[in-house]
C-alpha atoms as a PDB file:
ATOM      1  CA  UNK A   1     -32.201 -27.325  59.923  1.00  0.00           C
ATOM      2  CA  UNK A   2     -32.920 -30.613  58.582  1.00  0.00           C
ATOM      3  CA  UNK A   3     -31.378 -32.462  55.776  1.00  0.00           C
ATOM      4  CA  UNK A   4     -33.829 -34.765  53.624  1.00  0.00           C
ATOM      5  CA  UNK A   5     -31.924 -37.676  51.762  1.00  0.00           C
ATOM      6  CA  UNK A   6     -33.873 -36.082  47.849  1.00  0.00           C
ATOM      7  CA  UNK A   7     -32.102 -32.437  49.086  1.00  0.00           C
ATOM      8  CA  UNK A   8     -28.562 -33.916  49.472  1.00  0.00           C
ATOM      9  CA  UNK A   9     -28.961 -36.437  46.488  1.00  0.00           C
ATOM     10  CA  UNK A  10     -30.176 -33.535  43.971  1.00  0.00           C
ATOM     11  CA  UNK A  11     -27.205 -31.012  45.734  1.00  0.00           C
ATOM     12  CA  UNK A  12     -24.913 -33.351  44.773  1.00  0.00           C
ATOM     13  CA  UNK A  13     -26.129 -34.170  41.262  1.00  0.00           C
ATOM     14  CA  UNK A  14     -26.993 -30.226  41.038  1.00  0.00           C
ATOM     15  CA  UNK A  15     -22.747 -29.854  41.761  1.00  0.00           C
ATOM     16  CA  UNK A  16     -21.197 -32.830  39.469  1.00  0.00           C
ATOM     17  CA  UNK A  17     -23.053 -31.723  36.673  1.00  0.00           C
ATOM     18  CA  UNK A  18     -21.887 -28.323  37.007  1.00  0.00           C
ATOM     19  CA  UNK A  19     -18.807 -29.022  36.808  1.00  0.00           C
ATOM     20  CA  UNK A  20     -18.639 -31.080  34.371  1.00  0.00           C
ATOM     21  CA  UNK A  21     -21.148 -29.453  31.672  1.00  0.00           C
ATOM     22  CA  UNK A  22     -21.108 -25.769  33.343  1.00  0.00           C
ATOM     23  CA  UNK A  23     -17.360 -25.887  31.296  1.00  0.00           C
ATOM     24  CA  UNK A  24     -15.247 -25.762  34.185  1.00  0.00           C
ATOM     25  CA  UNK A  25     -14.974 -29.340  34.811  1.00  0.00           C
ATOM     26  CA  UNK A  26     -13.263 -30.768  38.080  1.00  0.00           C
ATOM     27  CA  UNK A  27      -9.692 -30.028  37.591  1.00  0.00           C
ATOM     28  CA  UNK A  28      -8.855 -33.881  37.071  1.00  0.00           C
ATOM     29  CA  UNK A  29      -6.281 -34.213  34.868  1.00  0.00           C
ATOM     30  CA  UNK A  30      -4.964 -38.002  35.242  1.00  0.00           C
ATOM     31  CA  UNK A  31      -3.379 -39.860  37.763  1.00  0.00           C
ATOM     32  CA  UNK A  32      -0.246 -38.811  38.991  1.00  0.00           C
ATOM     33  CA  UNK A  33       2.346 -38.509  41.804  1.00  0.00           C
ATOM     34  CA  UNK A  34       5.205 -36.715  42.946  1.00  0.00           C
ATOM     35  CA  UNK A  35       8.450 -38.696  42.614  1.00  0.00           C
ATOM     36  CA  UNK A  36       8.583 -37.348  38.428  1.00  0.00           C
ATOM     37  CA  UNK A  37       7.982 -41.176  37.339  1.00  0.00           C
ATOM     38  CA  UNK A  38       4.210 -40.727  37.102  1.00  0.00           C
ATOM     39  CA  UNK A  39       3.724 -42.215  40.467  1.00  0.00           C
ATOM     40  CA  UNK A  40       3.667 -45.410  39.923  1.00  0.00           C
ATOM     41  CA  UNK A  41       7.283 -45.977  39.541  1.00  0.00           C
ATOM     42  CA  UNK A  42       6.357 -47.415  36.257  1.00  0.00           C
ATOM     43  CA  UNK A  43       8.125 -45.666  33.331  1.00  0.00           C
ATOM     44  CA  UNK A  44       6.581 -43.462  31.459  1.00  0.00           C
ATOM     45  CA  UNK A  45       4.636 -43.359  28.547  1.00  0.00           C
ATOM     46  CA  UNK A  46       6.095 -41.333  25.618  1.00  0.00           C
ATOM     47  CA  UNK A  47       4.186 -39.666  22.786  1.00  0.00           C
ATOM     48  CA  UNK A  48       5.569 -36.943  20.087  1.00  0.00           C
ATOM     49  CA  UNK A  49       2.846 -33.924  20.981  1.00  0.00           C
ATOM     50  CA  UNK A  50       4.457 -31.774  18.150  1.00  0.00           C
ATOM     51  CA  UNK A  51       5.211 -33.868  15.005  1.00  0.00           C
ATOM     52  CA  UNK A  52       8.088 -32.720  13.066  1.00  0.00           C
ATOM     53  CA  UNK A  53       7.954 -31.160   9.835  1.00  0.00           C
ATOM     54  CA  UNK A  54       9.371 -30.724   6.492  1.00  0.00           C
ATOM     55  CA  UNK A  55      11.954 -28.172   5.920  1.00  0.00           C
ATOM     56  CA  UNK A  56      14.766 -27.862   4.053  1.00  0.00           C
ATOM     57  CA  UNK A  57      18.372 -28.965   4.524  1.00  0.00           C
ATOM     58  CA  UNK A  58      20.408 -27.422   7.446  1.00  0.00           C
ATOM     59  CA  UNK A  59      17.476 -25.610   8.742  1.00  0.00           C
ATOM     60  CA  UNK A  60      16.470 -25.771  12.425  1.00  0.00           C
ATOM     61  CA  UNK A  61      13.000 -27.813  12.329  1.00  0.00           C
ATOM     62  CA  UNK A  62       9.931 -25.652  13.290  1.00  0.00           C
ATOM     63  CA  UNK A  63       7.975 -25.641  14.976  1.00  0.00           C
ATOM     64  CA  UNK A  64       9.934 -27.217  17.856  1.00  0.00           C
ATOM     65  CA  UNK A  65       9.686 -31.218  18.315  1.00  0.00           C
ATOM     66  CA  UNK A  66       7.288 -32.125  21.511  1.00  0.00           C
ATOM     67  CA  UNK A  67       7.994 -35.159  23.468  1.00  0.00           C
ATOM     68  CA  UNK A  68       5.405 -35.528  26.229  1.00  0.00           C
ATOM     69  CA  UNK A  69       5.611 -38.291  29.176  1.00  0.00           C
ATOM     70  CA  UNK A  70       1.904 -39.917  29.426  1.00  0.00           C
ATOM     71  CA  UNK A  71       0.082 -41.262  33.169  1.00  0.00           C
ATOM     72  CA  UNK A  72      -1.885 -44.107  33.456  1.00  0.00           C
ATOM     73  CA  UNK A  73      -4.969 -42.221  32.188  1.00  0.00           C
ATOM     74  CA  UNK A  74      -3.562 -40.775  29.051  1.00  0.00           C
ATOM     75  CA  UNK A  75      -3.001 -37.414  30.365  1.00  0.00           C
ATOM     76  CA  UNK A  76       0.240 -34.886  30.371  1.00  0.00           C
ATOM     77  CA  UNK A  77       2.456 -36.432  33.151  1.00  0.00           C
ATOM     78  CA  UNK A  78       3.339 -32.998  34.988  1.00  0.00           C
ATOM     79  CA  UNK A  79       5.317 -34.903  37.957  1.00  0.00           C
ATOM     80  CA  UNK A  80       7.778 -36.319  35.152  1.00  0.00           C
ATOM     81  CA  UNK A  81      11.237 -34.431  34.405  1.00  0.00           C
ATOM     82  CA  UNK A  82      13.138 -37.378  33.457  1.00  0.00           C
ATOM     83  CA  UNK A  83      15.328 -36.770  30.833  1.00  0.00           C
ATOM     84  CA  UNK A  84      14.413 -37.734  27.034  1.00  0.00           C
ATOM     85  CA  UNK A  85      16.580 -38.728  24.139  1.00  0.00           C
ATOM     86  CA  UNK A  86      15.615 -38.196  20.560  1.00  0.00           C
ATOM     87  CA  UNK A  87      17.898 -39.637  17.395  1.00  0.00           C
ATOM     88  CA  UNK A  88      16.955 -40.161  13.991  1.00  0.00           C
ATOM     89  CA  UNK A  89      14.939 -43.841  13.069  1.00  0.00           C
ATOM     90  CA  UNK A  90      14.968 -44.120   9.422  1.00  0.00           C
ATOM     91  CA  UNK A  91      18.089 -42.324   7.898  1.00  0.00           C
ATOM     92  CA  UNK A  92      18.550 -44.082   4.624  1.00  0.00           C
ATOM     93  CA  UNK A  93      20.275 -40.762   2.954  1.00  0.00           C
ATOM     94  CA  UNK A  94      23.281 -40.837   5.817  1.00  0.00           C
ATOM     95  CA  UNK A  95      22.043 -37.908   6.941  1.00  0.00           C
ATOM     96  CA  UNK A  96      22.946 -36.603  10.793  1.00  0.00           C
ATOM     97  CA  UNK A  97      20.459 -34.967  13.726  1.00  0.00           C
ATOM     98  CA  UNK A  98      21.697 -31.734  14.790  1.00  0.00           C
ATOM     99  CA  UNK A  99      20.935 -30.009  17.654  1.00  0.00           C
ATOM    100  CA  UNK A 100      20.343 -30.781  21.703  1.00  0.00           C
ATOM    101  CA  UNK A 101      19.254 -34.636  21.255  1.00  0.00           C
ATOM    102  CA  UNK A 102      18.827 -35.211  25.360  1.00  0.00           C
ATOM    103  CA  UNK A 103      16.306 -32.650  27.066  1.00  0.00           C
ATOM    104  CA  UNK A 104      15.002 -32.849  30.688  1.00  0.00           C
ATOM    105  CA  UNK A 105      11.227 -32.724  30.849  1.00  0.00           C
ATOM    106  CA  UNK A 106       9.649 -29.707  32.144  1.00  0.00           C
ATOM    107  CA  UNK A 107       5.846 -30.564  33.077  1.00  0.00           C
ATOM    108  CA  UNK A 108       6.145 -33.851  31.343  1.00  0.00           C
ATOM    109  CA  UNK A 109       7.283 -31.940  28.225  1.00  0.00           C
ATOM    110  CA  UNK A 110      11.074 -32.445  26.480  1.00  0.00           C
ATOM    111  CA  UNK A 111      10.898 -29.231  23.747  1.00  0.00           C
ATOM    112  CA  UNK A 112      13.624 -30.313  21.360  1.00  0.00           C
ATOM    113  CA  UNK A 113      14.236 -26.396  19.940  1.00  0.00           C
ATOM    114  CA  UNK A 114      17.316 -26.402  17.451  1.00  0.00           C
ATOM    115  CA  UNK A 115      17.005 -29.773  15.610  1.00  0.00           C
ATOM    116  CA  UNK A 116      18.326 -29.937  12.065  1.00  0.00           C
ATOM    117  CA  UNK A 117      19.181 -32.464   9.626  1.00  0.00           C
ATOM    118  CA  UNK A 118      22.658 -31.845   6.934  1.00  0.00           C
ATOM    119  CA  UNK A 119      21.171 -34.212   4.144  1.00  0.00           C
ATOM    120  CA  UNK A 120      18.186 -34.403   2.045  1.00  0.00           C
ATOM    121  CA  UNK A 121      15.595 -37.196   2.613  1.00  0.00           C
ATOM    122  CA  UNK A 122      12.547 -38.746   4.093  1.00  0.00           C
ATOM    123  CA  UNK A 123      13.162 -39.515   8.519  1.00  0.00           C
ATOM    124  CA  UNK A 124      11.731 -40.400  11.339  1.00  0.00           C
ATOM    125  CA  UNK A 125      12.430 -39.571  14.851  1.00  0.00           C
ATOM    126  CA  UNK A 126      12.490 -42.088  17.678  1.00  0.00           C
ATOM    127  CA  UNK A 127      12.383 -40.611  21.383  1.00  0.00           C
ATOM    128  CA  UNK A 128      13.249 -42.862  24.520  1.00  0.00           C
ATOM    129  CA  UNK A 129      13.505 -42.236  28.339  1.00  0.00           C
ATOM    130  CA  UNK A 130      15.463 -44.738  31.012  1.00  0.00           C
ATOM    131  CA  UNK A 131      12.647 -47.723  31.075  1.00  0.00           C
ATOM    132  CA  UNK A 132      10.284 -46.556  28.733  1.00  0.00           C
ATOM    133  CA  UNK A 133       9.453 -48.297  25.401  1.00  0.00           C
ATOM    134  CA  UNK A 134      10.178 -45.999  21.894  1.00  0.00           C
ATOM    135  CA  UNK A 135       8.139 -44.208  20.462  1.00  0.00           C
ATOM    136  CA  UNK A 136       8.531 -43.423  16.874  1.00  0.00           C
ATOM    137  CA  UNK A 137       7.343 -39.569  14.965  1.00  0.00           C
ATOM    138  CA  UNK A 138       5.838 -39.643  11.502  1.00  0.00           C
ATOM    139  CA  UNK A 139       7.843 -39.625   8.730  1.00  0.00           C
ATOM    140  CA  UNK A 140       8.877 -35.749   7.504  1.00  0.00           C
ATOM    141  CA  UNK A 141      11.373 -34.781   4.625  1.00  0.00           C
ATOM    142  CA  UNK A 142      14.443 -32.423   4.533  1.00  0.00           C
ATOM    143  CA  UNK A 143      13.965 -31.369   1.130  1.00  0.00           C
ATOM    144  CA  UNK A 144      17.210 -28.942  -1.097  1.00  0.00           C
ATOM    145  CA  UNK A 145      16.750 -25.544  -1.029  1.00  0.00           C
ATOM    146  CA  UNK A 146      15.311 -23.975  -4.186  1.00  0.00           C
ATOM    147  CA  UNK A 147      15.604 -20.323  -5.476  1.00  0.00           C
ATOM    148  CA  UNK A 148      13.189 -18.411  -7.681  1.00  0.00           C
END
């Protein structure tokens, strides 16, 4: 059987854009390697996935804070399982961060699940790994408890 260059050229057009408008897409998901420093033994990139948000004092903040380690490309480092330290930025009430403050990455994701704060205020959080810049959370409030 032969092969004509227009048969391979539209088979192969035929198959990228199948996968990439049919809605599976290729599978692609960034650059990474396997050594759990996004392969490029470049630290990683570090971006709050889940924001924190308001609660009020003493409670554990919910949902749980998301820290996720970033590849070259923008995407979910999945290699990374460094660990990941979070403390409070702006604490102008005094207040203090309760909870597991260091979590090892699982899939490029630190879950910080028991987080509280003891005073009332406005915060941010700042979360660091070994080598990586900061990166700071928007600002959320631990607000006094009210009754009816």
């Amino acid at each position: 059987m032969r092969f004509t260059h227009s048969r391979i050229t539209r088979a192969l057009i035929t198959l990228v854009t199948s996968g990439c408008i049919g809605g599976i897409g290729s599978g692609l998901m960034g650059i990474s390697g396997g050594n759990g420093a996004n392969g490029t033994h470049a630290p990683p990139v570090l971006a709050f996935f889940v924001q924190p948000n308001s609660v009020n004092v003493g409670q554990i903040i919910s949902p749980p804070v998301e820290v996720v380690a970033r590849d070259s490309v923008g995407g979910t480092d999945s290699t990374f399982t460094g660990r990941i330290t979070i403390r409070l930025a702006s604490n102008s009430s005094g207040g203090s961060l309760g909870g597991t403050t260091v979590i090892g990455a699982v899939n490029g994701v630190a879950t910080f699940s028991n987080l509280a704060i003891d005073k009332v205020g406005t915060y941010t959080l700042q979360a660091s790994a070994t080598g990586s810049a900061t990166v700071t959370s928007t600002a959320f409030s631990i607000t006094r408890v009210t009754t009816p």
